[in-house]
N, C-alpha and C. Protein backbone atom coordinates (compact mmCIF):
# COMPACT_ATOMS: atom_id res chain seq x y z
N UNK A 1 22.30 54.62 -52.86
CA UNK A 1 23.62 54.05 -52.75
C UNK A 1 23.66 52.76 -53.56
N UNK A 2 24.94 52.25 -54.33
CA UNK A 2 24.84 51.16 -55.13
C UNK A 2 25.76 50.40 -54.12
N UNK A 3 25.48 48.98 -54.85
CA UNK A 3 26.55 48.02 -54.28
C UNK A 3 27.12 47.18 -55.16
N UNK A 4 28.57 47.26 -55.12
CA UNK A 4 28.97 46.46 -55.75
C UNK A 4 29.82 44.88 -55.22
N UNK A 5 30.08 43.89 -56.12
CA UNK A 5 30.58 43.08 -55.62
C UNK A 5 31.54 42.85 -57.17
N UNK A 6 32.59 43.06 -56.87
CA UNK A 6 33.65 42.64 -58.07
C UNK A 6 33.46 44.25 -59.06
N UNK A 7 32.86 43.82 -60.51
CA UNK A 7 32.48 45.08 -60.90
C UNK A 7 30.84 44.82 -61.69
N UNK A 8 30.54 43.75 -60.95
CA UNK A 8 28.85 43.41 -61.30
C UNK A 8 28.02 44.45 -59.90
N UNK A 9 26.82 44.95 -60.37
CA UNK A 9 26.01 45.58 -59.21
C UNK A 9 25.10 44.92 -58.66
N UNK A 10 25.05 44.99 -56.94
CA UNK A 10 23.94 43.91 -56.81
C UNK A 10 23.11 44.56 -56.19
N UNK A 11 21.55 45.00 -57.18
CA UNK A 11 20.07 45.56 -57.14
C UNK A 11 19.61 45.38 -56.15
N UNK A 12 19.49 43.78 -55.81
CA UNK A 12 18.36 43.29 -55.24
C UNK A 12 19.16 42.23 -53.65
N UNK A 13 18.40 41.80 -52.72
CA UNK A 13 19.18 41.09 -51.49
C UNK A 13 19.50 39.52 -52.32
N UNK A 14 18.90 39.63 -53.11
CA UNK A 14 18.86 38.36 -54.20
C UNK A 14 20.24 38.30 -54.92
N UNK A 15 20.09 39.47 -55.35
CA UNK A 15 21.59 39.29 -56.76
C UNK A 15 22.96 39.82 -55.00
N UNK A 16 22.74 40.46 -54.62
CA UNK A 16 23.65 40.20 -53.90
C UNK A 16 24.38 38.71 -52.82
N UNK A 17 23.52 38.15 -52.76
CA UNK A 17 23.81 36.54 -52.17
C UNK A 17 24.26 36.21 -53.17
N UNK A 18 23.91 36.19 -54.71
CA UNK A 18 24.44 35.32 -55.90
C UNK A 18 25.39 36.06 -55.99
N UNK A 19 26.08 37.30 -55.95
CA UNK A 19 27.30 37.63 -56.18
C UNK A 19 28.37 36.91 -54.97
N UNK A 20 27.93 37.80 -54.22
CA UNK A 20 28.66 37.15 -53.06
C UNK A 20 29.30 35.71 -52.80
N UNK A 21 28.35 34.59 -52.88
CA UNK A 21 28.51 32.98 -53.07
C UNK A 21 28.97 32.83 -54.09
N UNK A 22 28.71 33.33 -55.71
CA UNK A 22 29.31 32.93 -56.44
C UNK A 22 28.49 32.21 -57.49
N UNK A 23 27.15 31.75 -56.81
CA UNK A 23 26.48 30.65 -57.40
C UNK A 23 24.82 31.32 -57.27
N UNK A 24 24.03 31.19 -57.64
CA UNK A 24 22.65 31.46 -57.58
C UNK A 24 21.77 30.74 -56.86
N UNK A 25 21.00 31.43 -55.70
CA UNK A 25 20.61 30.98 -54.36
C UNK A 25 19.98 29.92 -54.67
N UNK A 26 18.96 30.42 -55.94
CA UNK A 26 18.08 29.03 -55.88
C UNK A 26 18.97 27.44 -56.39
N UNK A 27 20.47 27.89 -56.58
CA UNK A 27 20.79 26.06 -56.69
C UNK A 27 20.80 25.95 -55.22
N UNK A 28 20.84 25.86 -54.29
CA UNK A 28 21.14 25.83 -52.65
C UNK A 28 19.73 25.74 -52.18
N UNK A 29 18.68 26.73 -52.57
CA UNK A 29 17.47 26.45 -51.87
C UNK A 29 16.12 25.97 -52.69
N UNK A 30 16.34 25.85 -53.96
CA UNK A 30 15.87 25.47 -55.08
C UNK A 30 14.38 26.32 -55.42
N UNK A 31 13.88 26.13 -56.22
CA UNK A 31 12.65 26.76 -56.66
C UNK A 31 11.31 25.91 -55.87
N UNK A 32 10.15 26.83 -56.23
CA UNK A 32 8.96 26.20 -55.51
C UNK A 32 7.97 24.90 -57.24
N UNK A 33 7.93 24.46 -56.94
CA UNK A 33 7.28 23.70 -58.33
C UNK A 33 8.35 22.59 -58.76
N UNK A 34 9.33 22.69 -59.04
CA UNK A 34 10.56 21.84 -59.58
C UNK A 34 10.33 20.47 -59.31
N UNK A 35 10.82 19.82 -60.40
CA UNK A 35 10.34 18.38 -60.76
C UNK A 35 11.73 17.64 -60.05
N UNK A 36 11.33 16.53 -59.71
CA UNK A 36 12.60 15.33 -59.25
C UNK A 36 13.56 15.57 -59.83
N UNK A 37 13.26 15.40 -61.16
CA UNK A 37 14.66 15.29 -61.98
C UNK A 37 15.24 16.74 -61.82
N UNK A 38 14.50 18.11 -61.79
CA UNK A 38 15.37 19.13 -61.50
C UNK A 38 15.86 19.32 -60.42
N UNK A 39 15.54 18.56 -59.05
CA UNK A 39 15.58 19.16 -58.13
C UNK A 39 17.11 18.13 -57.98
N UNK A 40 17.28 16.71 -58.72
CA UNK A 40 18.28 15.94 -59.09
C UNK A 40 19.33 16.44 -59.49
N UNK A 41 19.28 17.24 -60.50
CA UNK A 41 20.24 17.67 -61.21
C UNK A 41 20.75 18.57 -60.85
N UNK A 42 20.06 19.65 -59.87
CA UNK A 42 20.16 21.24 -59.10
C UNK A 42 21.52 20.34 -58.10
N UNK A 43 21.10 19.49 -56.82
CA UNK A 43 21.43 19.01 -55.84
C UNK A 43 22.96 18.19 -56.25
N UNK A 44 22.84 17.88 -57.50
CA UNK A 44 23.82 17.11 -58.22
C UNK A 44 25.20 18.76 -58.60
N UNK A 45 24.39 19.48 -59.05
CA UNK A 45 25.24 20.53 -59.55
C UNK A 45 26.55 21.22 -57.98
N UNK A 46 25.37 21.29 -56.97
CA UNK A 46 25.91 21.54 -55.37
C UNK A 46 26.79 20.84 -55.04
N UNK A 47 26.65 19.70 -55.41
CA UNK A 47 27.64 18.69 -54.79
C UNK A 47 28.78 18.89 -55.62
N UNK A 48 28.73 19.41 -56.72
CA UNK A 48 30.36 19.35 -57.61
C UNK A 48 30.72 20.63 -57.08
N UNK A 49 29.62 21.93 -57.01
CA UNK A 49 30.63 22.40 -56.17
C UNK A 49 31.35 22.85 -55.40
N UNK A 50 30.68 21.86 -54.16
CA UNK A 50 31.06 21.74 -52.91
C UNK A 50 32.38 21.14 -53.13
N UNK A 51 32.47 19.89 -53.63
CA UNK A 51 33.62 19.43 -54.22
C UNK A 51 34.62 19.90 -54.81
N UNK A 52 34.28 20.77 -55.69
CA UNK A 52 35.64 22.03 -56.06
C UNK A 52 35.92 23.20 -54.93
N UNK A 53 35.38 23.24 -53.99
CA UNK A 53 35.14 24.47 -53.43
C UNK A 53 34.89 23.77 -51.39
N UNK A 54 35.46 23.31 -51.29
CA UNK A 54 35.10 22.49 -49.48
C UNK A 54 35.21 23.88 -48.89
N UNK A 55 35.87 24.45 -49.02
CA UNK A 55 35.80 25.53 -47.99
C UNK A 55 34.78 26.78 -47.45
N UNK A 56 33.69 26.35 -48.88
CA UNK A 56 32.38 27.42 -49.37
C UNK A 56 31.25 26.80 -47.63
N UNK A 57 31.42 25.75 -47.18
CA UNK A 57 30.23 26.10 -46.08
C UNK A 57 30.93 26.68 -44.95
N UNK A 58 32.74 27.07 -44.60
CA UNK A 58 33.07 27.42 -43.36
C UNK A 58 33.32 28.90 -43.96
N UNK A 59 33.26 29.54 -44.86
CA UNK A 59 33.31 30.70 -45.28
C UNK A 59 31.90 31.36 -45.27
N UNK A 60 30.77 30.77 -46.06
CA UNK A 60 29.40 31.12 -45.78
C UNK A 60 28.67 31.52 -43.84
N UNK A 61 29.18 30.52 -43.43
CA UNK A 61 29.02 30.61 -42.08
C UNK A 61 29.87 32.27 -41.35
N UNK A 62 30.96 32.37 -42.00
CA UNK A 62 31.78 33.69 -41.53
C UNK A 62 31.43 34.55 -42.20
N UNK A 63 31.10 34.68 -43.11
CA UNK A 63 30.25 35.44 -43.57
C UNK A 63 28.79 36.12 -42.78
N UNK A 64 28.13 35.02 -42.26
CA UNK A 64 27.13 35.60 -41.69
C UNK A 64 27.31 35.60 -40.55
N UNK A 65 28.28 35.14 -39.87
CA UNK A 65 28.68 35.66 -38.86
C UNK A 65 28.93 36.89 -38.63
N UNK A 66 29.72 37.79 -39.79
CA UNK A 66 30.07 38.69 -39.90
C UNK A 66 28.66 39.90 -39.71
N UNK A 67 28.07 39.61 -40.93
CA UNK A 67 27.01 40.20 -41.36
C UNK A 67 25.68 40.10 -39.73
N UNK A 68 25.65 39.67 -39.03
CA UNK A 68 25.21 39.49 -37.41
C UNK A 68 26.03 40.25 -36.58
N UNK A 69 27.22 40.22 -36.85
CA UNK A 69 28.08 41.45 -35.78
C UNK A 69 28.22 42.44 -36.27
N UNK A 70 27.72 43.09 -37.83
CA UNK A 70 27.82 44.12 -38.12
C UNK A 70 26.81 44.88 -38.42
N UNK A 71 25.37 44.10 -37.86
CA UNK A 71 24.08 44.35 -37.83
C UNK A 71 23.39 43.72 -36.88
N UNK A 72 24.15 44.24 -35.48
CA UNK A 72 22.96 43.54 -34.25
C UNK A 72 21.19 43.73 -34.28
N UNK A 73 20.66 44.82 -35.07
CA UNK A 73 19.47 45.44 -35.23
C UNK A 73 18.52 44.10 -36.01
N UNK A 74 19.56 43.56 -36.77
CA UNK A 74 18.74 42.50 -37.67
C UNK A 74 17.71 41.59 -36.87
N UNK A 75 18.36 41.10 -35.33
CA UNK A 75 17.36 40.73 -34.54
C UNK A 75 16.83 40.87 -33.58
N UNK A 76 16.44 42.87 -33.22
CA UNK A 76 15.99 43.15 -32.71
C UNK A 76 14.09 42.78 -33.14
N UNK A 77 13.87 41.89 -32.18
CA UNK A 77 12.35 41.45 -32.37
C UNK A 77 11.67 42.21 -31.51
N UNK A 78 10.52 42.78 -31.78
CA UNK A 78 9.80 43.56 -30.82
C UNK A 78 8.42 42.43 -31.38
N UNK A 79 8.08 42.24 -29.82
CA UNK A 79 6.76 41.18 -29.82
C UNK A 79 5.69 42.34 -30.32
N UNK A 80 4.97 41.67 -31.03
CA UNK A 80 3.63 42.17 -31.16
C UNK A 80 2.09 41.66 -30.68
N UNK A 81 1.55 42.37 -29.71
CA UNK A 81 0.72 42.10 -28.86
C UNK A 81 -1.09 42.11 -29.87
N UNK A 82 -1.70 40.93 -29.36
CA UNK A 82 -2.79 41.13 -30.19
C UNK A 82 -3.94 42.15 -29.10
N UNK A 83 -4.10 43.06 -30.16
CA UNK A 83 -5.20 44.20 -29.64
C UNK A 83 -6.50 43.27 -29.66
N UNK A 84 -7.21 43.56 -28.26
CA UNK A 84 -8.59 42.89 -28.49
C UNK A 84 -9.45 43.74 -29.29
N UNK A 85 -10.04 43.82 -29.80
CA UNK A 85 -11.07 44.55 -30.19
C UNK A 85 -12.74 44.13 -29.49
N UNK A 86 -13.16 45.77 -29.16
CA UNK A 86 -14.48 45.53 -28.65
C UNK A 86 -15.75 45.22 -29.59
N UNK A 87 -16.31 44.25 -28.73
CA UNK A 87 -17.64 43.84 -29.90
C UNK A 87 -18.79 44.87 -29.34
N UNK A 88 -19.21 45.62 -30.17
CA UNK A 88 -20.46 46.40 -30.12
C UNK A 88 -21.20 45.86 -30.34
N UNK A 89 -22.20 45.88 -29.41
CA UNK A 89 -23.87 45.34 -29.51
C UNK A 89 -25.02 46.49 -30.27
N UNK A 90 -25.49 45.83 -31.11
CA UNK A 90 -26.11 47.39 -31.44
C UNK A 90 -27.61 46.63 -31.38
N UNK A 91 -28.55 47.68 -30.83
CA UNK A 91 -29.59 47.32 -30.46
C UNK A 91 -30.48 48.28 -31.50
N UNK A 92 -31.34 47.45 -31.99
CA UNK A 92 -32.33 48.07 -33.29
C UNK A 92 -33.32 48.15 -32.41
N UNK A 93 -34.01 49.46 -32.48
CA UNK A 93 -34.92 50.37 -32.02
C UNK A 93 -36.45 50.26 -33.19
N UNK A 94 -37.43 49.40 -32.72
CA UNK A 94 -38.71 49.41 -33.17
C UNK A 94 -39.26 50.29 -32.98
N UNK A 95 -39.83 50.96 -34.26
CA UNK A 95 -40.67 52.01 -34.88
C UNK A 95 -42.11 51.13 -34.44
């Protein structure tokens, strides 16, 4: 099954958040390595456009609001119990 958003396709859970928002995740959550000044200029870019756009964090939020009531399964957590494992003693037999 494909997905589209507009008439771009989104492959990956990746390109679909960047379609969706509009903007590419990593300006919002930034990269792993990134220098001051990028992480400056990234954080600088957010803020303009948050500024063109105020309404992008009460829409994001309904959004996943949405996406939670239309996938209660997402947090079905089933605990996972640690199995003990038995220690075998092995006893060496002199010849």
């Amino acid at each position: 099954m494909r997905t589209y958003i507009g008439r771009q396709q989104a492959i990956s859970p990746e390109d679909f958040a960047e379609l969706a928002l509009g903007t590419p995740v990593e300006l919002w959550l930034g990269v792993e390595g990134e220098s001051d000044d990028e992480r400056a200029a990234r954080e600088d870019a957010a803020r303009d456009i948050l500024s063109d756009t105020p309404n992008l964090p009460d829409d994001l939020i309904r959004m996943a609001a949405q996406v939670i009531e239309d996938n209660p399964d997402l947090f079905h957590v089933i605990p996972l119990t640690r199995t003990t494992r038995r220690r075998t003693v092995r006893k060496e037999v002199a010849a």
